[in-house]
C-alpha atoms as a PDB file:
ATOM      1  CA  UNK A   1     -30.577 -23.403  26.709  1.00  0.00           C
ATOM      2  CA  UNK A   2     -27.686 -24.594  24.741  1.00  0.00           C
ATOM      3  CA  UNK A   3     -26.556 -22.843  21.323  1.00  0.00           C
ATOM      4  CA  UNK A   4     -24.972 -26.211  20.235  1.00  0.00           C
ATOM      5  CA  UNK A   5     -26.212 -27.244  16.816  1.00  0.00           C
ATOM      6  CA  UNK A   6     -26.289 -31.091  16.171  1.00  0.00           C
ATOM      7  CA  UNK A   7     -26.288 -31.681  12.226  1.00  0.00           C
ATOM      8  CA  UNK A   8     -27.849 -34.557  10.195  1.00  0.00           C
ATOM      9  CA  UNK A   9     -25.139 -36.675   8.296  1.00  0.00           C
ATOM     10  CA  UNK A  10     -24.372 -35.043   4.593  1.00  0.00           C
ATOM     11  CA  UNK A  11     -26.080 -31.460   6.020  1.00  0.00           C
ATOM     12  CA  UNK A  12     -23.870 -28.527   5.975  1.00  0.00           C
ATOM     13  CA  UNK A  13     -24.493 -26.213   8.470  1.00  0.00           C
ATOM     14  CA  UNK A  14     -22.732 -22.481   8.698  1.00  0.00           C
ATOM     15  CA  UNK A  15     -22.794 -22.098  12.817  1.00  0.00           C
ATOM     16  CA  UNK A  16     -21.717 -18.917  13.817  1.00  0.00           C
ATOM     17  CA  UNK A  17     -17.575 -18.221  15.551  1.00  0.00           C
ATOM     18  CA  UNK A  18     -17.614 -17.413  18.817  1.00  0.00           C
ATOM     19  CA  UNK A  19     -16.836 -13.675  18.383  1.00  0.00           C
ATOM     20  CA  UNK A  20     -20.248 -13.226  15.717  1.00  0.00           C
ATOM     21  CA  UNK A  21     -22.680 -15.272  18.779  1.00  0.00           C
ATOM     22  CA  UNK A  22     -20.824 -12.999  21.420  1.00  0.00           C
ATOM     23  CA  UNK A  23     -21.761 -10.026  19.122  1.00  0.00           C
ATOM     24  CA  UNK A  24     -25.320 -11.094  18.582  1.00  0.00           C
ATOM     25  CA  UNK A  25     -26.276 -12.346  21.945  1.00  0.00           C
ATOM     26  CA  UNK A  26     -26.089  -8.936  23.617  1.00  0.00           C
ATOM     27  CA  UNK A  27     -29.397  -8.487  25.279  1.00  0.00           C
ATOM     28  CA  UNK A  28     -30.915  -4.906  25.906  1.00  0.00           C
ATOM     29  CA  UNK A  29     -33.306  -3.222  28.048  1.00  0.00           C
ATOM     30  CA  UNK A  30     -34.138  -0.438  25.594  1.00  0.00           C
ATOM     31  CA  UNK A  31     -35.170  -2.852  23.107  1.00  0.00           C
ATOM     32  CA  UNK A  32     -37.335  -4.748  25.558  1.00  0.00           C
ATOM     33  CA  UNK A  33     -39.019  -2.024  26.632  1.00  0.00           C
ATOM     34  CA  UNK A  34     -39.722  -0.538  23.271  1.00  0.00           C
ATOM     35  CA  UNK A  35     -41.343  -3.825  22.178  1.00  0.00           C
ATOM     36  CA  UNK A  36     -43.333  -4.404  25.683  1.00  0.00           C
ATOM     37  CA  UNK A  37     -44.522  -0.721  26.045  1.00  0.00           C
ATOM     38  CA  UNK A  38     -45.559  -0.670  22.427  1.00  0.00           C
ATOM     39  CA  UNK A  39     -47.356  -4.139  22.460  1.00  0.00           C
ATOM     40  CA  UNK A  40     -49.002  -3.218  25.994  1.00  0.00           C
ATOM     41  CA  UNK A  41     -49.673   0.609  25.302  1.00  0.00           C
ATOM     42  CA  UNK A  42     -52.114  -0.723  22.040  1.00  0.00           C
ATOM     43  CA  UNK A  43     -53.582  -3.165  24.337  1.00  0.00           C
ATOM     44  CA  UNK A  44     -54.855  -0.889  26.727  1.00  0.00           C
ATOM     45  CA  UNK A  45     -55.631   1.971  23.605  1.00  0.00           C
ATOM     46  CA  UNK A  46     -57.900  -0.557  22.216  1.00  0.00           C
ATOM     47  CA  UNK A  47     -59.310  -2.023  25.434  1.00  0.00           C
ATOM     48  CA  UNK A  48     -60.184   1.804  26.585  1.00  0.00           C
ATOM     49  CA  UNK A  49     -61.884   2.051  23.171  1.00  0.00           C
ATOM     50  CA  UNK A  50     -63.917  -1.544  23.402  1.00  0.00           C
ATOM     51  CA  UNK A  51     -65.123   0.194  26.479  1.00  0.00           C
ATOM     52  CA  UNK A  52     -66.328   3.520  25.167  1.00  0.00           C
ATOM     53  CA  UNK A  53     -68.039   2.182  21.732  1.00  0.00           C
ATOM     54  CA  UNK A  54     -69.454  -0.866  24.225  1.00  0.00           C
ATOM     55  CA  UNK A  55     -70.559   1.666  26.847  1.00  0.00           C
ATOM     56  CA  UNK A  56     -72.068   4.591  24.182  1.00  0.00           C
ATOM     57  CA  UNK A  57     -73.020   2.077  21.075  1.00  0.00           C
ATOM     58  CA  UNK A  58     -73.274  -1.161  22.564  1.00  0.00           C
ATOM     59  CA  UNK A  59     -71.157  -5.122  22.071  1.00  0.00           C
ATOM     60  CA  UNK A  60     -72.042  -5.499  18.844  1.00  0.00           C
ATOM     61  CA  UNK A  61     -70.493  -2.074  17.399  1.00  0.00           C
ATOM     62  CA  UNK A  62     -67.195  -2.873  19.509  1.00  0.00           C
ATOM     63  CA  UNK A  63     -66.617  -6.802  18.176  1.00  0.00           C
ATOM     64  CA  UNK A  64     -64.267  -5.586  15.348  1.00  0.00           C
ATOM     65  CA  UNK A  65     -62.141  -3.970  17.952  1.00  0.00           C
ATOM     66  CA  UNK A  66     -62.218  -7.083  20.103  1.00  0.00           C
ATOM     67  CA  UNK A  67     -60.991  -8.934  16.580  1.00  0.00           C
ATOM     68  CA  UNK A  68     -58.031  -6.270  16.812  1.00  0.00           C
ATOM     69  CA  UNK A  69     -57.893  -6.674  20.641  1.00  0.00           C
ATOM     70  CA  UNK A  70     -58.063 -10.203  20.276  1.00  0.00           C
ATOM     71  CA  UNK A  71     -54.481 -10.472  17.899  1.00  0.00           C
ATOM     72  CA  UNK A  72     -52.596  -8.125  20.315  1.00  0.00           C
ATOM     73  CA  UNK A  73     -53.636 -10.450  23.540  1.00  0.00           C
ATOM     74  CA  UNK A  74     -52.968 -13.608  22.115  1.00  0.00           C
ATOM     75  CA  UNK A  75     -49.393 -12.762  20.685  1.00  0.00           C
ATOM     76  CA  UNK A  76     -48.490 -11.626  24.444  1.00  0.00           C
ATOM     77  CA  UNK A  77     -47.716 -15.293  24.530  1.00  0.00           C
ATOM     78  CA  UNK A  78     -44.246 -13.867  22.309  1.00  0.00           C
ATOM     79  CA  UNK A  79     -43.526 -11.406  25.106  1.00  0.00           C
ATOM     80  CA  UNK A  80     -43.988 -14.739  27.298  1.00  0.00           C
ATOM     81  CA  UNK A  81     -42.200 -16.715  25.207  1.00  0.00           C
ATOM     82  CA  UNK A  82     -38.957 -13.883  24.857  1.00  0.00           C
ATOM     83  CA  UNK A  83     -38.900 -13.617  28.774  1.00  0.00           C
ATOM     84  CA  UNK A  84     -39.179 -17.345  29.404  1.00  0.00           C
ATOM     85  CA  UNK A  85     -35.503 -17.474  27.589  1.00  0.00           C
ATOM     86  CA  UNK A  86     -34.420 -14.303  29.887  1.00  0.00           C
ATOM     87  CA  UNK A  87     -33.764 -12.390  26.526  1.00  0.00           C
ATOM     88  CA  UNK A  88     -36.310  -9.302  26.262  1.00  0.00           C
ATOM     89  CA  UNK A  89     -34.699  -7.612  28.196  1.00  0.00           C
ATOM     90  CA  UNK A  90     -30.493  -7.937  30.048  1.00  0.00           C
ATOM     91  CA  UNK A  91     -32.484  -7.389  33.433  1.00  0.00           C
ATOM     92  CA  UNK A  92     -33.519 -10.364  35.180  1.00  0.00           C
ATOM     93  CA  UNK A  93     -36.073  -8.559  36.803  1.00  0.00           C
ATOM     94  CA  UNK A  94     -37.393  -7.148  33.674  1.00  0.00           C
ATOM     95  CA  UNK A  95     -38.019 -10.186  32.106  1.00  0.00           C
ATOM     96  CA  UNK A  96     -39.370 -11.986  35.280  1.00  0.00           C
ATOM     97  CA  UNK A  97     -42.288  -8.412  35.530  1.00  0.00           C
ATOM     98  CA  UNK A  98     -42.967  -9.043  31.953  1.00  0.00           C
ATOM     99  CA  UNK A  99     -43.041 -12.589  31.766  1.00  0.00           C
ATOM    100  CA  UNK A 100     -45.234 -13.355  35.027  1.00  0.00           C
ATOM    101  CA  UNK A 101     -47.932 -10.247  33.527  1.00  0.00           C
ATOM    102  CA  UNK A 102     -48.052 -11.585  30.191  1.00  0.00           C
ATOM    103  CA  UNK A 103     -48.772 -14.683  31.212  1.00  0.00           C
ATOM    104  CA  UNK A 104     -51.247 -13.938  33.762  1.00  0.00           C
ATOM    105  CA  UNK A 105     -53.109 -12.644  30.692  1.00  0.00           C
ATOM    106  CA  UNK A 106     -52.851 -15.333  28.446  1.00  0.00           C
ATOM    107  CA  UNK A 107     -53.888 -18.146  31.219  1.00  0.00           C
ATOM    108  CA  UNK A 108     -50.138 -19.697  30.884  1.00  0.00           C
ATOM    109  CA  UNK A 109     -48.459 -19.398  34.514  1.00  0.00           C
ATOM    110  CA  UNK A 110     -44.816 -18.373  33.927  1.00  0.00           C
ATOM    111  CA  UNK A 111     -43.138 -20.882  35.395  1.00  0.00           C
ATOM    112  CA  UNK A 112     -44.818 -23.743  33.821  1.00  0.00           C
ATOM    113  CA  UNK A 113     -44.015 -22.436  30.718  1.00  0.00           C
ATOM    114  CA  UNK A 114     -40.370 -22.047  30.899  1.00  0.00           C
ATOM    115  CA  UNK A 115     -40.062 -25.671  31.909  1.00  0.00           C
ATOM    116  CA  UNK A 116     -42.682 -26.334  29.626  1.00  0.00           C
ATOM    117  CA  UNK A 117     -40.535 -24.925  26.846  1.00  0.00           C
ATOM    118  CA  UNK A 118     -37.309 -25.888  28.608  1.00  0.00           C
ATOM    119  CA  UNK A 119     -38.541 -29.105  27.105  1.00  0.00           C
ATOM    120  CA  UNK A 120     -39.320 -28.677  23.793  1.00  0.00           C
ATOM    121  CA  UNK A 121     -36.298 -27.049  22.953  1.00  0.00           C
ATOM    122  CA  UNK A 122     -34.242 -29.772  24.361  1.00  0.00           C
ATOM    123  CA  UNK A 123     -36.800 -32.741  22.675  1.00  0.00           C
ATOM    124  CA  UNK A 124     -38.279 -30.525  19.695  1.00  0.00           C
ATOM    125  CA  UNK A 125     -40.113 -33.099  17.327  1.00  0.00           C
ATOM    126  CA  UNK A 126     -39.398 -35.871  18.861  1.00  0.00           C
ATOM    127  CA  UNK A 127     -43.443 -37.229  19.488  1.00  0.00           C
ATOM    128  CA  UNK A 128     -42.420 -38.788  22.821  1.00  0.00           C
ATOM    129  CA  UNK A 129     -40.495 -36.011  24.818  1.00  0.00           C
ATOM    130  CA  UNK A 130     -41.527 -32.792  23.122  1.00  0.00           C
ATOM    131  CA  UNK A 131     -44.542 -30.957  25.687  1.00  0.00           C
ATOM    132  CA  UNK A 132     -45.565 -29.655  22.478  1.00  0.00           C
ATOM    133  CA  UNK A 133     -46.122 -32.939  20.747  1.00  0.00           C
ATOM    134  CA  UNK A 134     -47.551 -34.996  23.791  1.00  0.00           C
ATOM    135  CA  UNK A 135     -49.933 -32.611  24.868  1.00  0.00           C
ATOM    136  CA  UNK A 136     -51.024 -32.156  20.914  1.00  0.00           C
ATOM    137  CA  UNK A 137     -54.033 -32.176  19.281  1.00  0.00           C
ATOM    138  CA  UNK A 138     -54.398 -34.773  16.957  1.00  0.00           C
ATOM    139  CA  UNK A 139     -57.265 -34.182  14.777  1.00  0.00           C
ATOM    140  CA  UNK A 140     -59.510 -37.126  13.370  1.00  0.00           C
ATOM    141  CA  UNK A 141     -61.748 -35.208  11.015  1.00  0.00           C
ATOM    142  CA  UNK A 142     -62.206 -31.523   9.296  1.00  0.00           C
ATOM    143  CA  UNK A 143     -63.987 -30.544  11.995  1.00  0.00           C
ATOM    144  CA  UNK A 144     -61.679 -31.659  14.638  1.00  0.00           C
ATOM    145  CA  UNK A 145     -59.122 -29.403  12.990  1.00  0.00           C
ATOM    146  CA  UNK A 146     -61.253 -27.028  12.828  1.00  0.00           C
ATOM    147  CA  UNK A 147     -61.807 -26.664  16.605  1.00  0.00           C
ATOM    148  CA  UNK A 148     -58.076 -26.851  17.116  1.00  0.00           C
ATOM    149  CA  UNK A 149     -57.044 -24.099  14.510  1.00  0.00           C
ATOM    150  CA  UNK A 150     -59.160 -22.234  17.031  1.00  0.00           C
ATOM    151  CA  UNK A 151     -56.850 -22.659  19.560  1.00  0.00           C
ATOM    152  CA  UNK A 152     -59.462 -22.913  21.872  1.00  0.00           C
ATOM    153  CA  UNK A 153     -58.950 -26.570  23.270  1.00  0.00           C
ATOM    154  CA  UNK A 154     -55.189 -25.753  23.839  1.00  0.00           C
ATOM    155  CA  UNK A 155     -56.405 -22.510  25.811  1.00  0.00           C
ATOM    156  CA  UNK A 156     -58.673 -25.378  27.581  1.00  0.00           C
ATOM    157  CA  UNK A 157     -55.853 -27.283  28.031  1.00  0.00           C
ATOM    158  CA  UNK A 158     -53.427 -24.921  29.753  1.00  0.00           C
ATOM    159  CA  UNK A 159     -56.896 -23.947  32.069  1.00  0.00           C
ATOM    160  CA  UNK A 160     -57.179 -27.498  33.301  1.00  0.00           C
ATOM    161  CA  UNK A 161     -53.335 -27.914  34.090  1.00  0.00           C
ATOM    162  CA  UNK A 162     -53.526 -25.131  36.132  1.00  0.00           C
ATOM    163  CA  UNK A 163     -56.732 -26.049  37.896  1.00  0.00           C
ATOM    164  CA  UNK A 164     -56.129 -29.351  38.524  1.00  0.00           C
ATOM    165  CA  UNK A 165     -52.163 -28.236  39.994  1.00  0.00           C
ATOM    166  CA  UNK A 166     -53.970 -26.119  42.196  1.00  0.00           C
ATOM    167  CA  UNK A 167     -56.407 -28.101  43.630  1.00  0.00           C
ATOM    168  CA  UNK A 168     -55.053 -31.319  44.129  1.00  0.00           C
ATOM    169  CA  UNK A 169     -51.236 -29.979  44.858  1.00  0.00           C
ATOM    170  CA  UNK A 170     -49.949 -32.602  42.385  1.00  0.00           C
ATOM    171  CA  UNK A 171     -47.661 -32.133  39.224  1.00  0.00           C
ATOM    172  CA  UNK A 172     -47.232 -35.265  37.207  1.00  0.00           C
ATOM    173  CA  UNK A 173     -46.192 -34.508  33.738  1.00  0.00           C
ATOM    174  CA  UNK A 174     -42.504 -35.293  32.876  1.00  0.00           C
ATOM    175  CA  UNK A 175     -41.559 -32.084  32.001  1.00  0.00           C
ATOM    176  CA  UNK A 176     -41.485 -30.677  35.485  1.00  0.00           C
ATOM    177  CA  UNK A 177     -38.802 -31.503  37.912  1.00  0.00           C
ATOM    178  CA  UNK A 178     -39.347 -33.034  41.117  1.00  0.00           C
ATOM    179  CA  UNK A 179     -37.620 -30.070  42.831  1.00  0.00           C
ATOM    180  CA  UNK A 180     -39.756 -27.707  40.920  1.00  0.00           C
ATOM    181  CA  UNK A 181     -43.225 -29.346  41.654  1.00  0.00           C
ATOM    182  CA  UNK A 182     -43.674 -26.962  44.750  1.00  0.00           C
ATOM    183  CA  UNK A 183     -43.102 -23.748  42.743  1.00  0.00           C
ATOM    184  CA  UNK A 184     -45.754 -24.890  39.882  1.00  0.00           C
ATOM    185  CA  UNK A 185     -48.602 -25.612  42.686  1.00  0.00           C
ATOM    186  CA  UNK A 186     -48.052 -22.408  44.559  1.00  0.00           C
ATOM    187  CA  UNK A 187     -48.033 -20.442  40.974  1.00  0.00           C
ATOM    188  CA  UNK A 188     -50.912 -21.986  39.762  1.00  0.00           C
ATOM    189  CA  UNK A 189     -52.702 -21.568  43.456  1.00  0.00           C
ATOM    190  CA  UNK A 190     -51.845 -17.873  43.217  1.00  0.00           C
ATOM    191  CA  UNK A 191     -52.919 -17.795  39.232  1.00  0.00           C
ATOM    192  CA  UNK A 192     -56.543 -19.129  40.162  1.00  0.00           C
ATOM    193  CA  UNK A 193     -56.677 -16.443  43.145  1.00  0.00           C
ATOM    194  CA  UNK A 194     -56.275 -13.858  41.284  1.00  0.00           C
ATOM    195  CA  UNK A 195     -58.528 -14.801  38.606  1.00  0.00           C
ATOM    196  CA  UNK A 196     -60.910 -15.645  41.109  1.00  0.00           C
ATOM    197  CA  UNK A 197     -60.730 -12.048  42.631  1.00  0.00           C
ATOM    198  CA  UNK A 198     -61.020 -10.744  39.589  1.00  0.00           C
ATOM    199  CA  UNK A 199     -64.425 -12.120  38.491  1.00  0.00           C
ATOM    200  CA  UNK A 200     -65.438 -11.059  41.709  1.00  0.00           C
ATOM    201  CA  UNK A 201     -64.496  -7.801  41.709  1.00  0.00           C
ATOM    202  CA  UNK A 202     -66.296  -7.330  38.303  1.00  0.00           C
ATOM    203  CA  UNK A 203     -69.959  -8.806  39.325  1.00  0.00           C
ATOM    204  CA  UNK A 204     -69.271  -6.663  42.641  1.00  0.00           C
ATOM    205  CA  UNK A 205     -68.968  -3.750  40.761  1.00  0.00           C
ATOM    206  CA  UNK A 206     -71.640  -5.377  38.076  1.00  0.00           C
ATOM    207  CA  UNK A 207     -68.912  -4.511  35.306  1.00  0.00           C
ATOM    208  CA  UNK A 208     -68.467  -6.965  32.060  1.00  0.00           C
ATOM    209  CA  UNK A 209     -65.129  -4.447  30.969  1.00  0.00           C
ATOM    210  CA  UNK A 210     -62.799  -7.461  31.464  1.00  0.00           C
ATOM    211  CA  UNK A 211     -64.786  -9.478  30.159  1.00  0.00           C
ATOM    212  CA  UNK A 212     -65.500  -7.407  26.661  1.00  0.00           C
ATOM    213  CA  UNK A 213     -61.659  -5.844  26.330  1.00  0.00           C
ATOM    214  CA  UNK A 214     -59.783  -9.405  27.491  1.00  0.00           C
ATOM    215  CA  UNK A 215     -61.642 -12.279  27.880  1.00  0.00           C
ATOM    216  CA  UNK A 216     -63.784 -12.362  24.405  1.00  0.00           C
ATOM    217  CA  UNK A 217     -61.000 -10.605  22.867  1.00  0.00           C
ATOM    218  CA  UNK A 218     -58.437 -13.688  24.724  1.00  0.00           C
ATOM    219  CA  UNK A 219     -60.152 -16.068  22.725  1.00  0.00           C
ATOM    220  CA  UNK A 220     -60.991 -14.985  19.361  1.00  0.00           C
ATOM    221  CA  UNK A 221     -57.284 -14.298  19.339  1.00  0.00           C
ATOM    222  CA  UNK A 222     -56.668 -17.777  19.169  1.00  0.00           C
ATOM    223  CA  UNK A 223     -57.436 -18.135  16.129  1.00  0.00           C
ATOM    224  CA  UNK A 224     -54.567 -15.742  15.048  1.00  0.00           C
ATOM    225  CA  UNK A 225     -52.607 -17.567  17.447  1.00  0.00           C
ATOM    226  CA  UNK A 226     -52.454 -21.440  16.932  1.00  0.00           C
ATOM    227  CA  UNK A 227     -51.922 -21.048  13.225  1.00  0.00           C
ATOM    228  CA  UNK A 228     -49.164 -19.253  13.547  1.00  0.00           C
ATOM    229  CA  UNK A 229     -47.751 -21.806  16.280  1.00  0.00           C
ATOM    230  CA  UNK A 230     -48.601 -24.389  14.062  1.00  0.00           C
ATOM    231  CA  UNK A 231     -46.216 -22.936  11.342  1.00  0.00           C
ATOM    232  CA  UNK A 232     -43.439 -23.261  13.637  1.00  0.00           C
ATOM    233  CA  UNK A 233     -42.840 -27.300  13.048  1.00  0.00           C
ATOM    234  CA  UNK A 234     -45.307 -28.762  11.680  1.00  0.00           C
ATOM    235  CA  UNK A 235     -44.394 -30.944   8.878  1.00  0.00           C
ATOM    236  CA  UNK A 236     -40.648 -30.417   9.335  1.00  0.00           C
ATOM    237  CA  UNK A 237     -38.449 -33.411   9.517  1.00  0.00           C
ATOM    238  CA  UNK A 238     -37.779 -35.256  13.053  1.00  0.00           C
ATOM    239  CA  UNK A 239     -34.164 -34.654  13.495  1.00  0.00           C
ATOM    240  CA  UNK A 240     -32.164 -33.433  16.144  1.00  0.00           C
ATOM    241  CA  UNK A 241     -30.973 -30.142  13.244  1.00  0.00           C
ATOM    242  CA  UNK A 242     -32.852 -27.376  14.124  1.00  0.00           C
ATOM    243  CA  UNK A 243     -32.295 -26.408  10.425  1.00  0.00           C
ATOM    244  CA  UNK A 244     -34.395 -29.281   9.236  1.00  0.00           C
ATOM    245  CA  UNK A 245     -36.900 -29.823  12.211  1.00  0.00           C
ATOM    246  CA  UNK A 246     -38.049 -25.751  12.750  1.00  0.00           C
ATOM    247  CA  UNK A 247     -39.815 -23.522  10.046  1.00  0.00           C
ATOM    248  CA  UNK A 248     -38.852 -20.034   9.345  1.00  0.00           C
ATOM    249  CA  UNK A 249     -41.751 -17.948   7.199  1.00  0.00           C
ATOM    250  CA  UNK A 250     -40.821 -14.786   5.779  1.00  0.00           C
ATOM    251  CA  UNK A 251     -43.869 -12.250   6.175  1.00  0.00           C
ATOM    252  CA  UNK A 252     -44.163  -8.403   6.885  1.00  0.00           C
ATOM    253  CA  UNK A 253     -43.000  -6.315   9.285  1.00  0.00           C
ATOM    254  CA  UNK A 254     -46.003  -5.484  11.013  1.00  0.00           C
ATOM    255  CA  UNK A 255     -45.947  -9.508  11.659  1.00  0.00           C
ATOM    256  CA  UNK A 256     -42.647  -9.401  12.655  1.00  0.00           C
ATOM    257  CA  UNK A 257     -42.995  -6.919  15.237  1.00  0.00           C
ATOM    258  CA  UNK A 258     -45.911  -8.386  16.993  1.00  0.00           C
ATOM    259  CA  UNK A 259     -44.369 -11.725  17.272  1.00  0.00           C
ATOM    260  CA  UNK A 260     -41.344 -10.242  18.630  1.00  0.00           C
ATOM    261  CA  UNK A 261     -39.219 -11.276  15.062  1.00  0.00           C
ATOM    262  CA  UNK A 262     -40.151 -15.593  16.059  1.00  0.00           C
ATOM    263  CA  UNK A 263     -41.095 -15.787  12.718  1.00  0.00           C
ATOM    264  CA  UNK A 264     -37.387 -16.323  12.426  1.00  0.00           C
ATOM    265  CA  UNK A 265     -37.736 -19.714  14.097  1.00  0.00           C
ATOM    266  CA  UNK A 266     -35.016 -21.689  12.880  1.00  0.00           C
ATOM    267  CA  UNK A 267     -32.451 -19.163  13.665  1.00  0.00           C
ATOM    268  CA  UNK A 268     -34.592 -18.678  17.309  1.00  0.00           C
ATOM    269  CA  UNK A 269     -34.581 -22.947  17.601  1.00  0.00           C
ATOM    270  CA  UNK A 270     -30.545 -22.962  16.346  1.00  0.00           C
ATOM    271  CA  UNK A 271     -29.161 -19.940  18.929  1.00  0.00           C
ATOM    272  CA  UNK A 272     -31.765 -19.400  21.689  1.00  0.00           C
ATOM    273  CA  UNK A 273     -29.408 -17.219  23.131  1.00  0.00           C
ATOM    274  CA  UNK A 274     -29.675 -14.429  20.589  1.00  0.00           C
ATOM    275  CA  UNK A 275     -32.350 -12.098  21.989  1.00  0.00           C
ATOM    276  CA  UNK A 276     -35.156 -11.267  19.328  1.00  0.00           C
ATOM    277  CA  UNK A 277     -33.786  -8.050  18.081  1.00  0.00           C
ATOM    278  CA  UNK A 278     -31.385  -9.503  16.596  1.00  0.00           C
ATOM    279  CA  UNK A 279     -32.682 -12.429  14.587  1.00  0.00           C
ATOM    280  CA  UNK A 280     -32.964 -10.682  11.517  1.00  0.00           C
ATOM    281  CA  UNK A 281     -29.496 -10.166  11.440  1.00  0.00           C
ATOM    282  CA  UNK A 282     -29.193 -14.080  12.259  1.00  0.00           C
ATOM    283  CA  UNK A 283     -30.937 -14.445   9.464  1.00  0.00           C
ATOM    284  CA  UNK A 284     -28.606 -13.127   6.693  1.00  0.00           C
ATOM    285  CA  UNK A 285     -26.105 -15.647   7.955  1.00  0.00           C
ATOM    286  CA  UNK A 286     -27.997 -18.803   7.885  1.00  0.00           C
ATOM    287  CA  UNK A 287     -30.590 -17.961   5.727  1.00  0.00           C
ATOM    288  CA  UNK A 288     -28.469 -20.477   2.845  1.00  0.00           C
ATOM    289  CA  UNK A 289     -29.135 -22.976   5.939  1.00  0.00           C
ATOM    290  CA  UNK A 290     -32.538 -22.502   5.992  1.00  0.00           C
ATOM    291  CA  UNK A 291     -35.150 -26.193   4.784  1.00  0.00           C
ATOM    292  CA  UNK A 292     -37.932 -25.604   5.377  1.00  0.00           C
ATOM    293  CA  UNK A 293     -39.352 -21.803   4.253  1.00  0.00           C
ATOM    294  CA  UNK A 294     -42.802 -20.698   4.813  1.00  0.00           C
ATOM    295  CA  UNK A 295     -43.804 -17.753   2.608  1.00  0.00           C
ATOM    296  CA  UNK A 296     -46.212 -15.981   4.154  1.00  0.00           C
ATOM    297  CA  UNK A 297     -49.081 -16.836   7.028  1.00  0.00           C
ATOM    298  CA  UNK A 298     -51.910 -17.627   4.546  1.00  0.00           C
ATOM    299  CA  UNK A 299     -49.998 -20.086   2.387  1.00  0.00           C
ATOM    300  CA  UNK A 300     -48.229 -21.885   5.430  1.00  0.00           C
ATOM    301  CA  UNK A 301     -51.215 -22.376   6.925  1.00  0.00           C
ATOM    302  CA  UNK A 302     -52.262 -24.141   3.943  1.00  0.00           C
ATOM    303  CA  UNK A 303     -49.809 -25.925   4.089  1.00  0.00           C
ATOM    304  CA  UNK A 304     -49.967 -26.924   7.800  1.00  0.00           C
ATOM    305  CA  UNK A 305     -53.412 -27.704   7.325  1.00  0.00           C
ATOM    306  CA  UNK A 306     -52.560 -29.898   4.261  1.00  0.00           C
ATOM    307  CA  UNK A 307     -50.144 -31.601   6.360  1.00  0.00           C
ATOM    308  CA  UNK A 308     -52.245 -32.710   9.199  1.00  0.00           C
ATOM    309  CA  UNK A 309     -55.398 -33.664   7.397  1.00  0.00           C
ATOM    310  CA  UNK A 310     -52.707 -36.329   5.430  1.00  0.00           C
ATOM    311  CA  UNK A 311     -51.634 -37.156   8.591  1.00  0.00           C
ATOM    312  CA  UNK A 312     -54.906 -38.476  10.419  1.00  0.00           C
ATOM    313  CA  UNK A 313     -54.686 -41.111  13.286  1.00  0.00           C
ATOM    314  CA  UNK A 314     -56.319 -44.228  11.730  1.00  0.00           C
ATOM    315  CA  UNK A 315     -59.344 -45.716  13.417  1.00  0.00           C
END
């Protein structure tokens, strides 16, 4: 993906020289791996412990660990997201291990995805090119929002893509290449396998553990999920300056960390080279550059909310 920034008449940007993106785009495997074995070492602590209180107690003792479960499942999509740039980690094969597993979990085949986002970046906010945009929900009352702040049709969504590439061996949305059709109907073919052996592995061995410490938990994370997503550029302008057209929101740094520093989305959107380690030292750079600011989660969302509830489709 190209670093290139294309301004807006009368807006100043302050890209970085050569020598400063050279600096900042070094991509390691020890920070990789300390992200990845931290984010996967809590989910399987808190999985193993959704098991015991499920198994000694019972479900209802163990839902507020699937609540906790549930925000460290759904924001694998960031480890998904980091690999799908080839930035966790310098080795290729790293991010291809971590990239193909996370997704697995979060029902968003790997490949898809990186195309998917290949995409977004290239067309971000432009309502007739951007994946994210086409495929959006566009909400025609409260409780239509509702449902999609949920994040549960867009988990729907990915679901039938999949399906339907793997049954009928046809890929028609733009965003996929012709030459890459092949590759998205044999990964979603081998996605559906494996789900499929897994759901009959567990009523063979009469076992609901992944279905109490990753399904459930898969989808109440959503709800963590999609509003954070939203934040990203919704309500920004529709320009081709990812200073204007991408949200950064400052929060803390137990947010940070779990969403592998994408908070800092405009600098992310601007040099998608920079692996995420390093965008909070992007960030002291451009920050001057910066339009739109969320300041915190709670009040973005507001915001977001705000936004799309002004911005119903008529009729």
């Amino acid at each position: 993906m190209t670093d290139a920034i294309v301004s807006e008449p009368g807006h100043r940007l302050k890209p970085l020289t050569p020598a400063m993106l050279r600096e900042l785009s070094v991509r390691s495997n020890v920070q990789g791996a300390a992200r990845s074995l931290c984010h996967y070492g809590l989910v399987v602590l808190v999985g193993a412990l959704i098991w015991k209180v499920t198994a000694t107690y019972g479900v209802l003792w163990a839902l507020p660990l699937m609540a906790v479960q549930g925000y460290f499942v759904a924001f694998l999509f960031m480890a998904l997201h980091e690999t799908a740039h080839k930035t966790a980690f310098r080795s290729r094969g790293l991010n291809l291990a971590v990239g193909y597993l996370s997704g697995f979990i979060i029902g968003s085949p790997y490949e898809y995805y990186c195309l998917f986002h290949w995409d977004h970046h290239r067309y971000t906010q432009d309502p007739e090119k951007d994946p994210e945009l086409v495929v959006g929900v566009r909400p025609k009352s409260d409780a239509q929002l509702a449902l999609a702040y949920s994040g549960l049709l867009q988990v729907a969504g990915r679901l039938r893509f999949m399906l339907r590439h793997a049954v009928t061996g046809k890929v028609v949305v733009p965003w996929i290449p012709e030459n890459k059709r092949g590759i998205i109907v044999t990964e979603a073919r081998t996605y559906a396998a494996l789900y499929a052996l897994l759901l009959a592995l567990s009523l063979w061995f009469s076992s609901a553990l992944l279905l109490w410490g990753w399904i459930v938990p898969l989808m109440i994370g959503q709800s963590f999920l999609r509003p954070y997503l939203y934040a990203e550029h919704t309500g920004c302008d529709r320009t081709r300056s990812a200073f204007e057209n991408t949200r950064t929101t400052y929060t803390g740094a137990v947010v940070k960390w779990f969403t592998w520093n994408m908070p800092y989305h405009v600098e992310h959107h601007a040099y998608p080279s920079i692996p995420f380690h390093a965008l909070p030292k992007l960030n002291e750079i451009v920050d001057g550059e910066i339009v739109y600011r969320g300041r915190g989660y709670i009040r973005t969302t507001r915001e977001t909310w705000a936004w799309f509830r002004r911005h119903r489709p008529i009729g």
